[in-house]
PDB file of N, CA and C in Angstrom:
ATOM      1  N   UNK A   1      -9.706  42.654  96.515  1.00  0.00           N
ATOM      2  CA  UNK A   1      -9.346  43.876  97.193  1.00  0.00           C
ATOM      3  C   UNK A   1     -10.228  45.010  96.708  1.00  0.00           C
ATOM      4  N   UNK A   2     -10.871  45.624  98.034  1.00  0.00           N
ATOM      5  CA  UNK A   2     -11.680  46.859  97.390  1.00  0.00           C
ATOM      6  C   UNK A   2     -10.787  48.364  97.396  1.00  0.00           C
ATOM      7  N   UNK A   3     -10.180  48.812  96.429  1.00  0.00           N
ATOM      8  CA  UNK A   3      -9.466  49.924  96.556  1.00  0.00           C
ATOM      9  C   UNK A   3     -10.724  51.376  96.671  1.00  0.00           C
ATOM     10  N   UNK A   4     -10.038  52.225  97.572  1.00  0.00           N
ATOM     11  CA  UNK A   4     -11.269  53.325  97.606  1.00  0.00           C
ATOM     12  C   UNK A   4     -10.705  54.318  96.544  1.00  0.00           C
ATOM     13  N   UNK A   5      -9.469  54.373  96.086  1.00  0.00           N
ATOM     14  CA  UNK A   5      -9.110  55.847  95.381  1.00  0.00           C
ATOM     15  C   UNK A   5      -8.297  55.066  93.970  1.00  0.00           C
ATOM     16  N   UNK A   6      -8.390  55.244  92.765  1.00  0.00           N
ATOM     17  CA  UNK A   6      -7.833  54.993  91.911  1.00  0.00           C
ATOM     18  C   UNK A   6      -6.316  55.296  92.023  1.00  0.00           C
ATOM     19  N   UNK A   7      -6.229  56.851  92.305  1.00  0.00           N
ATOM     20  CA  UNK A   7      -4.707  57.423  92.309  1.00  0.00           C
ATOM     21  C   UNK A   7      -4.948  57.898  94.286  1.00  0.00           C
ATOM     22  N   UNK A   8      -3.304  57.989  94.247  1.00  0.00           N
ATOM     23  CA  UNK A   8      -3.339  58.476  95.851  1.00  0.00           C
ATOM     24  C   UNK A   8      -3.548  59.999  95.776  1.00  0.00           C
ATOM     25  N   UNK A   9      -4.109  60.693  96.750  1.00  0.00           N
ATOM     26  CA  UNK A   9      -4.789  61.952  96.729  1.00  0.00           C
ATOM     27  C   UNK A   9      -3.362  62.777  97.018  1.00  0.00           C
ATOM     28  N   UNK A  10      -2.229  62.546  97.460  1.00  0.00           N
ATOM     29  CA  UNK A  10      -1.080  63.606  97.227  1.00  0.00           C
ATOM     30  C   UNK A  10      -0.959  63.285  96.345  1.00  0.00           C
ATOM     31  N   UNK A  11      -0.883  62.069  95.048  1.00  0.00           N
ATOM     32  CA  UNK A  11      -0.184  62.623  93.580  1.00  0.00           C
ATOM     33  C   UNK A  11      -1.608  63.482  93.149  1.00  0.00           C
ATOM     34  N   UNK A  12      -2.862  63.018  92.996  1.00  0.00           N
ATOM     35  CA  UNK A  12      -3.673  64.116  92.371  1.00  0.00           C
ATOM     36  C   UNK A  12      -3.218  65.474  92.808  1.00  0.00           C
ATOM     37  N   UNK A  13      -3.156  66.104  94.042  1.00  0.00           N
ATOM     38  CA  UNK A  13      -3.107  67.400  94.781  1.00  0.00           C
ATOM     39  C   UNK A  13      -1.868  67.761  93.632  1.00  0.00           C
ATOM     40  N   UNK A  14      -0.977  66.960  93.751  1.00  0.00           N
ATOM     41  CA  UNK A  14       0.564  67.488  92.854  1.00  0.00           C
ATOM     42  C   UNK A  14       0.337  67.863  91.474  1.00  0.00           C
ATOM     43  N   UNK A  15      -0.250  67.026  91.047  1.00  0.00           N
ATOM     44  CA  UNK A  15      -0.796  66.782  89.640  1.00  0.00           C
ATOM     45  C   UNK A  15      -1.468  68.174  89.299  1.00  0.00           C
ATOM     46  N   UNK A  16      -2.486  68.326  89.810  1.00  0.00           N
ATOM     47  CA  UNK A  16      -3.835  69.586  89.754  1.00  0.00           C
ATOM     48  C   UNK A  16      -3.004  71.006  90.374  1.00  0.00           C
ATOM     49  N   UNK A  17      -1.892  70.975  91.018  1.00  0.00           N
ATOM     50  CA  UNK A  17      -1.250  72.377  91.322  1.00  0.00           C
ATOM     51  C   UNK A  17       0.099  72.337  90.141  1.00  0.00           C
ATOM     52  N   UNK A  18       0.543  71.297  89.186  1.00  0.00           N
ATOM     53  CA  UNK A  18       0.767  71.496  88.215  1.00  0.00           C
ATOM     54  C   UNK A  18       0.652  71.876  87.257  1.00  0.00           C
ATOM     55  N   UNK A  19      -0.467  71.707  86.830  1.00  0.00           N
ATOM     56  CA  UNK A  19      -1.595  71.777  86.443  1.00  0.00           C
ATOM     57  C   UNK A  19      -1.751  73.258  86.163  1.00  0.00           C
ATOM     58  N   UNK A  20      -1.909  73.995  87.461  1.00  0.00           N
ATOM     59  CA  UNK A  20      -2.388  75.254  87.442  1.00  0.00           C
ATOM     60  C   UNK A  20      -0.906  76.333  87.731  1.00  0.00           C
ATOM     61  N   UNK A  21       0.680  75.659  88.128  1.00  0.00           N
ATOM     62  CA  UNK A  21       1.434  76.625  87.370  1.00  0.00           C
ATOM     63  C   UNK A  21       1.786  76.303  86.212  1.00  0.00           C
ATOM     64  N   UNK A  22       1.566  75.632  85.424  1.00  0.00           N
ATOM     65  CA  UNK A  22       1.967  74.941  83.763  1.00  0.00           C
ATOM     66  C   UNK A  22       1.301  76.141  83.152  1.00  0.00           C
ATOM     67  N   UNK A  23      -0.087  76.921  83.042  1.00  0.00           N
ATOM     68  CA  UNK A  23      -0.245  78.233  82.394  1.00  0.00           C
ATOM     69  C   UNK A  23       0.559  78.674  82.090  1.00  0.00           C
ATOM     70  N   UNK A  24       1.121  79.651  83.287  1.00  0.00           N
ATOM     71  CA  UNK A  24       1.582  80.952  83.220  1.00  0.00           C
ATOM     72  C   UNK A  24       3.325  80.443  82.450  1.00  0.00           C
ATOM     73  N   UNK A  25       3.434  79.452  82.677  1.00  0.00           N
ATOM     74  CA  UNK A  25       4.677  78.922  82.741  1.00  0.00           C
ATOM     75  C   UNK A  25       4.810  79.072  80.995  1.00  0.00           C
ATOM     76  N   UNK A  26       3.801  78.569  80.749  1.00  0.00           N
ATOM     77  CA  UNK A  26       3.447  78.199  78.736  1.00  0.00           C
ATOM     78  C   UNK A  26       3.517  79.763  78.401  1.00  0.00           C
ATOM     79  N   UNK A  27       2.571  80.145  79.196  1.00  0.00           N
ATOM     80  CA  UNK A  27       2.364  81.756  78.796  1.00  0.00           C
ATOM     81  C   UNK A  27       3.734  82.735  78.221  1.00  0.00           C
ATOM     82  N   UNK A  28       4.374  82.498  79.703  1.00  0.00           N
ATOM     83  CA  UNK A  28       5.836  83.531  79.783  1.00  0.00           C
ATOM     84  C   UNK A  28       6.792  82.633  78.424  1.00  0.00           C
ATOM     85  N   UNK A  29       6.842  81.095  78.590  1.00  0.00           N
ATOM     86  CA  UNK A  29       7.870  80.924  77.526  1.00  0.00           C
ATOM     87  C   UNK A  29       7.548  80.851  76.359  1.00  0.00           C
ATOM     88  N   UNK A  30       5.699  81.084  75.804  1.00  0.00           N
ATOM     89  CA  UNK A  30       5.205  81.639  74.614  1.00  0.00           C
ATOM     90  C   UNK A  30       5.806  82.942  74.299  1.00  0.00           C
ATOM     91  N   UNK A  31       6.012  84.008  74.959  1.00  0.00           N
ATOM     92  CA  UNK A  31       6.426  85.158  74.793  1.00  0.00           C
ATOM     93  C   UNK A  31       7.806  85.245  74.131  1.00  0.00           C
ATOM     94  N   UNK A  32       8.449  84.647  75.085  1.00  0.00           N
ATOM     95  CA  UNK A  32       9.664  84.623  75.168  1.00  0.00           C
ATOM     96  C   UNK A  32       9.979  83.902  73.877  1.00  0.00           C
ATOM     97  N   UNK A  33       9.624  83.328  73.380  1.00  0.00           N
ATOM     98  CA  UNK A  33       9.645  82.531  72.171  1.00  0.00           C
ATOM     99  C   UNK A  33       9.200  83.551  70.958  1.00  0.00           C
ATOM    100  N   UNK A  34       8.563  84.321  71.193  1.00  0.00           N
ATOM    101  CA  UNK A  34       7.760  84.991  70.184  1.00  0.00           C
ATOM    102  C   UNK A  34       9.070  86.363  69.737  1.00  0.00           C
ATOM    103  N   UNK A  35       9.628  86.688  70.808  1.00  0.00           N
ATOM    104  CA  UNK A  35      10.095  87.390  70.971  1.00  0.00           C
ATOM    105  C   UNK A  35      12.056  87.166  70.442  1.00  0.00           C
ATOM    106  N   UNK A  36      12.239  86.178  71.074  1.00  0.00           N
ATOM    107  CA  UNK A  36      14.072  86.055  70.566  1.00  0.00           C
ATOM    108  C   UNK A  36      13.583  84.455  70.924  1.00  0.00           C
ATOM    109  N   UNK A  37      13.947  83.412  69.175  1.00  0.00           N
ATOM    110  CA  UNK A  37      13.294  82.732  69.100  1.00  0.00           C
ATOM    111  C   UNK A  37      14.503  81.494  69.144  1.00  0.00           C
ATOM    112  N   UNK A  38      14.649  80.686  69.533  1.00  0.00           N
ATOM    113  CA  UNK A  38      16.174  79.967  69.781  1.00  0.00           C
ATOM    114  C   UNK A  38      15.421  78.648  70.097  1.00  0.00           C
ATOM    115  N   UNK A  39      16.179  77.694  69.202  1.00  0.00           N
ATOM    116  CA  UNK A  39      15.689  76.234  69.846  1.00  0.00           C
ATOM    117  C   UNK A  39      15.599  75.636  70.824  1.00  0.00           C
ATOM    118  N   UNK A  40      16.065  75.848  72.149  1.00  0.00           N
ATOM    119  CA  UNK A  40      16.380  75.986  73.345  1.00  0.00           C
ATOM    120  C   UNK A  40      14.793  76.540  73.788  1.00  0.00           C
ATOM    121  N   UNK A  41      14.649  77.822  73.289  1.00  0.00           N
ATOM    122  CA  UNK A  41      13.479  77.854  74.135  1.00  0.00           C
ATOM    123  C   UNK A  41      11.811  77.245  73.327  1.00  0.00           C
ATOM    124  N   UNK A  42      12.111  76.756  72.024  1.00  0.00           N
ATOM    125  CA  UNK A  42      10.631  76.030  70.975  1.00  0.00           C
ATOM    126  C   UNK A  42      10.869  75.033  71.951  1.00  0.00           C
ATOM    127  N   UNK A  43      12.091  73.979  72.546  1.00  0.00           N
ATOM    128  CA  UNK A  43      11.787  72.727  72.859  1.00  0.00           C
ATOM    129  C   UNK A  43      11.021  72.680  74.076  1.00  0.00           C
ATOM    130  N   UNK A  44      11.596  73.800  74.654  1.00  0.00           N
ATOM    131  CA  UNK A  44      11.141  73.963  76.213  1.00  0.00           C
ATOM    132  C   UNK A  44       9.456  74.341  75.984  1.00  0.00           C
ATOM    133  N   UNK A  45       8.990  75.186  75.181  1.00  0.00           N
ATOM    134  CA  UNK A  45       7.634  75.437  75.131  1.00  0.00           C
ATOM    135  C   UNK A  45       6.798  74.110  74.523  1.00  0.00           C
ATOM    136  N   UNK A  46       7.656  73.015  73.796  1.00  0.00           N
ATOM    137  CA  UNK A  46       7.109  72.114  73.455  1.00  0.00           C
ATOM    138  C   UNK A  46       6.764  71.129  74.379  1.00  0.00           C
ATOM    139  N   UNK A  47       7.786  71.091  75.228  1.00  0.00           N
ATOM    140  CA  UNK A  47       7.973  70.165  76.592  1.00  0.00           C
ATOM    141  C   UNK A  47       6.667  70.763  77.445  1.00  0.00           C
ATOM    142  N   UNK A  48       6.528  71.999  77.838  1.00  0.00           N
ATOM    143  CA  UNK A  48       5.741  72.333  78.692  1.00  0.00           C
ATOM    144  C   UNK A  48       4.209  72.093  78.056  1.00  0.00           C
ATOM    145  N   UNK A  49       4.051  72.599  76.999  1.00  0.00           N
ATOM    146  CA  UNK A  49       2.767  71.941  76.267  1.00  0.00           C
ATOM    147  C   UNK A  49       2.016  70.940  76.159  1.00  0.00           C
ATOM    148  N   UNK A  50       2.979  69.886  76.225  1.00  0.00           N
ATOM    149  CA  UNK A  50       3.116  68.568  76.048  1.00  0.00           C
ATOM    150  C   UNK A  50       2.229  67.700  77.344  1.00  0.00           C
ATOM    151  N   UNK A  51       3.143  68.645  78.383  1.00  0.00           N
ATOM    152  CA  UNK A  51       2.917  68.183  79.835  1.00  0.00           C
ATOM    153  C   UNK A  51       1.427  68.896  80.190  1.00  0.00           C
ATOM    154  N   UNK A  52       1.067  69.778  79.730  1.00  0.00           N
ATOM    155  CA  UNK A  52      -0.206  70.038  80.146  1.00  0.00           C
ATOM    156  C   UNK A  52      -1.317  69.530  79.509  1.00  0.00           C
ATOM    157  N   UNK A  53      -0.629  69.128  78.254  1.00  0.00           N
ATOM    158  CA  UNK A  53      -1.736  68.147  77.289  1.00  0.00           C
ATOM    159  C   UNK A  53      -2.301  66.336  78.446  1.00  0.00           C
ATOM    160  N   UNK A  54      -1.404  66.303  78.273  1.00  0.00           N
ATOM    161  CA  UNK A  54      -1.192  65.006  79.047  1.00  0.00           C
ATOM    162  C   UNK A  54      -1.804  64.991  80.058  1.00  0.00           C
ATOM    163  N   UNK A  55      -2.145  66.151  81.181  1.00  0.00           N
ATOM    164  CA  UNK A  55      -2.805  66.121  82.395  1.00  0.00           C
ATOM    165  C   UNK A  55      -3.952  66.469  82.180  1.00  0.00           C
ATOM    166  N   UNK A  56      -4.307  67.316  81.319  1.00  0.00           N
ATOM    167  CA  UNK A  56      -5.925  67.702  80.269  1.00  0.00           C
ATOM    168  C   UNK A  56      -6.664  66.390  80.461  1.00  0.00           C
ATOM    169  N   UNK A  57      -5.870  65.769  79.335  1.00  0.00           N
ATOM    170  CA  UNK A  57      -5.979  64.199  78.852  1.00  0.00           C
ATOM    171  C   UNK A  57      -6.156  63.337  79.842  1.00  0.00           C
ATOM    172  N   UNK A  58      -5.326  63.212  81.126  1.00  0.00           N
ATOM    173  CA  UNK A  58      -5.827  62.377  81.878  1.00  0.00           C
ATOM    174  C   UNK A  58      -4.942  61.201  81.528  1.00  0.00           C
ATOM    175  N   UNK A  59      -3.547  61.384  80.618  1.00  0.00           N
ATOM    176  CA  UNK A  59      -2.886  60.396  80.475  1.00  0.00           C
ATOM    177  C   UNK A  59      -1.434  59.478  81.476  1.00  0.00           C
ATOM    178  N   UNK A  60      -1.393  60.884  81.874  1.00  0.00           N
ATOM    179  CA  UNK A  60      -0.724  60.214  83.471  1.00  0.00           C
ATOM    180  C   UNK A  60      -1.540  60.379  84.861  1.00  0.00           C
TER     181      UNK A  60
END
């Protein structure tokens, strides 16, 4: 079987506009973290970090 696309081009599209709100997203709950600091919101900035590492990476 000759496949033409490794991944299907709607998960990339999903992926790559993730991608690009995961910033602002890190950004605001960096703040927010910096600011009134509660485990609730370290896990959540860890989670979101995490997830943009991973798409950097190329691991999902």
């Amino acid at each position: 079987m000759n496949f033409r696309w490794k991944y299907n081009p709607t998960y990339l599209r999903i992926k790559y506009g993730f991608k690009q709100v995961l910033i602002p997203l890190i950004t605001f709950q960096f703040i927010r973290t910096i600011i009134l600091p509660t485990s609730f919101d370290v896990v959540i900035l860890g989670i979101l970090a995490l997830a943009y590492v991973a798409i950097a990476l190329e691991w999902c």
